[in-house]
C-alpha atoms as a PDB file:
ATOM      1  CA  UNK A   1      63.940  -0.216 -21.544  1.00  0.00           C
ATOM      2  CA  UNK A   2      65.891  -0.977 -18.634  1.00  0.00           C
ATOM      3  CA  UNK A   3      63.748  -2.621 -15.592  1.00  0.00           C
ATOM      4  CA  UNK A   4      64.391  -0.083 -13.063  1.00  0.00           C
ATOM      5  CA  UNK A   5      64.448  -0.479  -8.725  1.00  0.00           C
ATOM      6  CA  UNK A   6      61.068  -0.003  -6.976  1.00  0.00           C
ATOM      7  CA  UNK A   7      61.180   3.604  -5.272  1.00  0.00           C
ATOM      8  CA  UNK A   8      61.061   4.079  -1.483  1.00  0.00           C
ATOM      9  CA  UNK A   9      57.036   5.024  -0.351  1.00  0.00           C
ATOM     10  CA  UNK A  10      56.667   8.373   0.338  1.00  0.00           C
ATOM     11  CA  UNK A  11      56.904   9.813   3.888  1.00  0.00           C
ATOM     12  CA  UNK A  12      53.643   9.936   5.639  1.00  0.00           C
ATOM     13  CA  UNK A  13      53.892  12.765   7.232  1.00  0.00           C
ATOM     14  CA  UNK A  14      54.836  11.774  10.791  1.00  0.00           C
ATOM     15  CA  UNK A  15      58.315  10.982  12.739  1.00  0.00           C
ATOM     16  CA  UNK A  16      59.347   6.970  12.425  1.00  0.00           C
ATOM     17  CA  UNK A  17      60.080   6.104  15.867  1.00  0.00           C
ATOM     18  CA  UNK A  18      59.757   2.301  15.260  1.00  0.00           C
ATOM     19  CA  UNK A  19      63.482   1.504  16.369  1.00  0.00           C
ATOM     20  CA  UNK A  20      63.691   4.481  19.342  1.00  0.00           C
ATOM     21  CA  UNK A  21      63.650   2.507  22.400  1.00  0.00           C
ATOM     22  CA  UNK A  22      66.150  -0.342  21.480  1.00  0.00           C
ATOM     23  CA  UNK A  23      68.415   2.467  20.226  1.00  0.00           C
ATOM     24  CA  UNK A  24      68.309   4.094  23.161  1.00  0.00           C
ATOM     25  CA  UNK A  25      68.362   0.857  25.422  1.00  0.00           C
ATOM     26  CA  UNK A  26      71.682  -0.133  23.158  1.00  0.00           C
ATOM     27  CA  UNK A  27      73.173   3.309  23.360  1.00  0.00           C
ATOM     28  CA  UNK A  28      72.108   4.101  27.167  1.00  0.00           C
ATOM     29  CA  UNK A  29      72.793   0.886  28.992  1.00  0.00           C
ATOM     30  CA  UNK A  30      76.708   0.539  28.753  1.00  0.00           C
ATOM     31  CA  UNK A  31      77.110   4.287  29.425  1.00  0.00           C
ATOM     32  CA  UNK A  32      74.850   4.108  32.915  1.00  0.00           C
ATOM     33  CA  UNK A  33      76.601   0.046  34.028  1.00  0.00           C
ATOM     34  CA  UNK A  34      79.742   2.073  33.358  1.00  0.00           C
ATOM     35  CA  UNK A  35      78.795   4.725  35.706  1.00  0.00           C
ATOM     36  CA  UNK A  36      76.785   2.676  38.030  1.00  0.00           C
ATOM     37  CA  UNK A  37      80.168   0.651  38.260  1.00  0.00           C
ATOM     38  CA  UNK A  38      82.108   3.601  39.042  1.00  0.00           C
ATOM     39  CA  UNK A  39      80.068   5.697  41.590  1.00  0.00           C
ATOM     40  CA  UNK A  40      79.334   1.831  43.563  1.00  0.00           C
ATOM     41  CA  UNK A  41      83.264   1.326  43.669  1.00  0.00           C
ATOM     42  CA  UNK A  42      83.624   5.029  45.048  1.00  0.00           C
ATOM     43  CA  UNK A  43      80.954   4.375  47.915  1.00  0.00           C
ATOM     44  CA  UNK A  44      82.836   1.215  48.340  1.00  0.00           C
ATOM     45  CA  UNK A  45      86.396   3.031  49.413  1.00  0.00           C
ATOM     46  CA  UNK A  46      84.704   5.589  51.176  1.00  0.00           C
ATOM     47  CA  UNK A  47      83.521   3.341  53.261  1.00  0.00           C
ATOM     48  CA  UNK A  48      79.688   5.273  53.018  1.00  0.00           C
ATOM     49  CA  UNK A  49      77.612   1.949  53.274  1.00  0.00           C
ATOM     50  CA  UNK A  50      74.297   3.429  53.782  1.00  0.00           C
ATOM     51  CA  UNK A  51      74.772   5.952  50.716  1.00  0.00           C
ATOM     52  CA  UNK A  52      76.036   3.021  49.363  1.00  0.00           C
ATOM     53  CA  UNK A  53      72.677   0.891  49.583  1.00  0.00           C
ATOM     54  CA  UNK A  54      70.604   4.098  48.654  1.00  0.00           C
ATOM     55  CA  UNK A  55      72.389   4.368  45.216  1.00  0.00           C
ATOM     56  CA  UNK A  56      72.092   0.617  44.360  1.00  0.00           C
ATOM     57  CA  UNK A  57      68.617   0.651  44.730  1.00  0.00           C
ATOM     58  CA  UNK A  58      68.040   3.722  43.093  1.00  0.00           C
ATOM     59  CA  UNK A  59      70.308   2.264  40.418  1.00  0.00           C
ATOM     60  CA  UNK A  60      68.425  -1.371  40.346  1.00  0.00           C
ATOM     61  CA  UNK A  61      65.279   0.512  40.016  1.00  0.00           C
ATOM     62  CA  UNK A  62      66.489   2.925  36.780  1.00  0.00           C
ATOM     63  CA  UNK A  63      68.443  -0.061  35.202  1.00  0.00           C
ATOM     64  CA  UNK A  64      65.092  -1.854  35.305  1.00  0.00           C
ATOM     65  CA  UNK A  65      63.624   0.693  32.606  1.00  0.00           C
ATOM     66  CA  UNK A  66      66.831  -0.091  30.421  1.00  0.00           C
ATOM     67  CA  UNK A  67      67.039  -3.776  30.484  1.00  0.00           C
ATOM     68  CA  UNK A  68      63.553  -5.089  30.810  1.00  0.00           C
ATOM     69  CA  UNK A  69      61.577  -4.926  27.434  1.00  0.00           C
ATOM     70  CA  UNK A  70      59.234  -2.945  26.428  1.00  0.00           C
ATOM     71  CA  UNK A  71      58.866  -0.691  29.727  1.00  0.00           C
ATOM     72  CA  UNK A  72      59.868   2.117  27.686  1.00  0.00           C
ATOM     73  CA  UNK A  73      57.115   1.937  25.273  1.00  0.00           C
ATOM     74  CA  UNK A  74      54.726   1.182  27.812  1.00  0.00           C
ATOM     75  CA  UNK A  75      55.721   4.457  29.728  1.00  0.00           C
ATOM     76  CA  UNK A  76      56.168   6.426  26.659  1.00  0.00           C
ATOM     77  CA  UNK A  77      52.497   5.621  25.971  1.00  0.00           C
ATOM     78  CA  UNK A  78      50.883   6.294  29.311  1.00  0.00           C
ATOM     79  CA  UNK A  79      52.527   9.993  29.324  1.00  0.00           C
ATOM     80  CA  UNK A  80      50.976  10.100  26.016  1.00  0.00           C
ATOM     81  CA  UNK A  81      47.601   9.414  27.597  1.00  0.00           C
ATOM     82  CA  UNK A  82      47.840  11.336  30.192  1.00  0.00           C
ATOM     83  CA  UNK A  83      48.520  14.125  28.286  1.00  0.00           C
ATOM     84  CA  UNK A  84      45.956  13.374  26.036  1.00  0.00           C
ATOM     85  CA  UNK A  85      47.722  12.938  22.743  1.00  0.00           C
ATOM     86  CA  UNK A  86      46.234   9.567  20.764  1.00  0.00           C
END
């Protein structure tokens, strides 16, 4: 008889979200430094400094979920709570 390759454990039952947030971290934060980039360079020609100073901040404080680790998790967990789901 031919030794034959241990089988995959069966699903338990729930969704595997162990590699969600750097996924969406990877797949997220070009896209928005692309579009950041673009919408800064616009305020830039038009010459709309305060909007200008608005959107960076705005954009400092959303880039800061992307790039800092685990902030996702950590905010994906307190919605949980709140909501009351263990």
């Amino acid at each position: 008889m031919a030794p034959t390759a241990p089988s995959a454990p069966p699903p338990t039952g729930g969704v595997n979200t162990a590699g969600l947030a750097d996924f969406l971290r990877k797949f997220f934060a070009p896209l928005f430094l692309v579009v950041v980039s673009v919408v800064a360079i616009f305020f830039l020609f038009t010459r709309e400094i305060t909007r200008f100073v608005q959107f960076i901040i705005l954009a400092v404080a959303i880039g800061v979920i992307f790039y800092v680790p685990n902030v996702i998790e950590v905010t994906a967990k307190a919605i949980a709570g709140a909501l009351g789901i263990k």
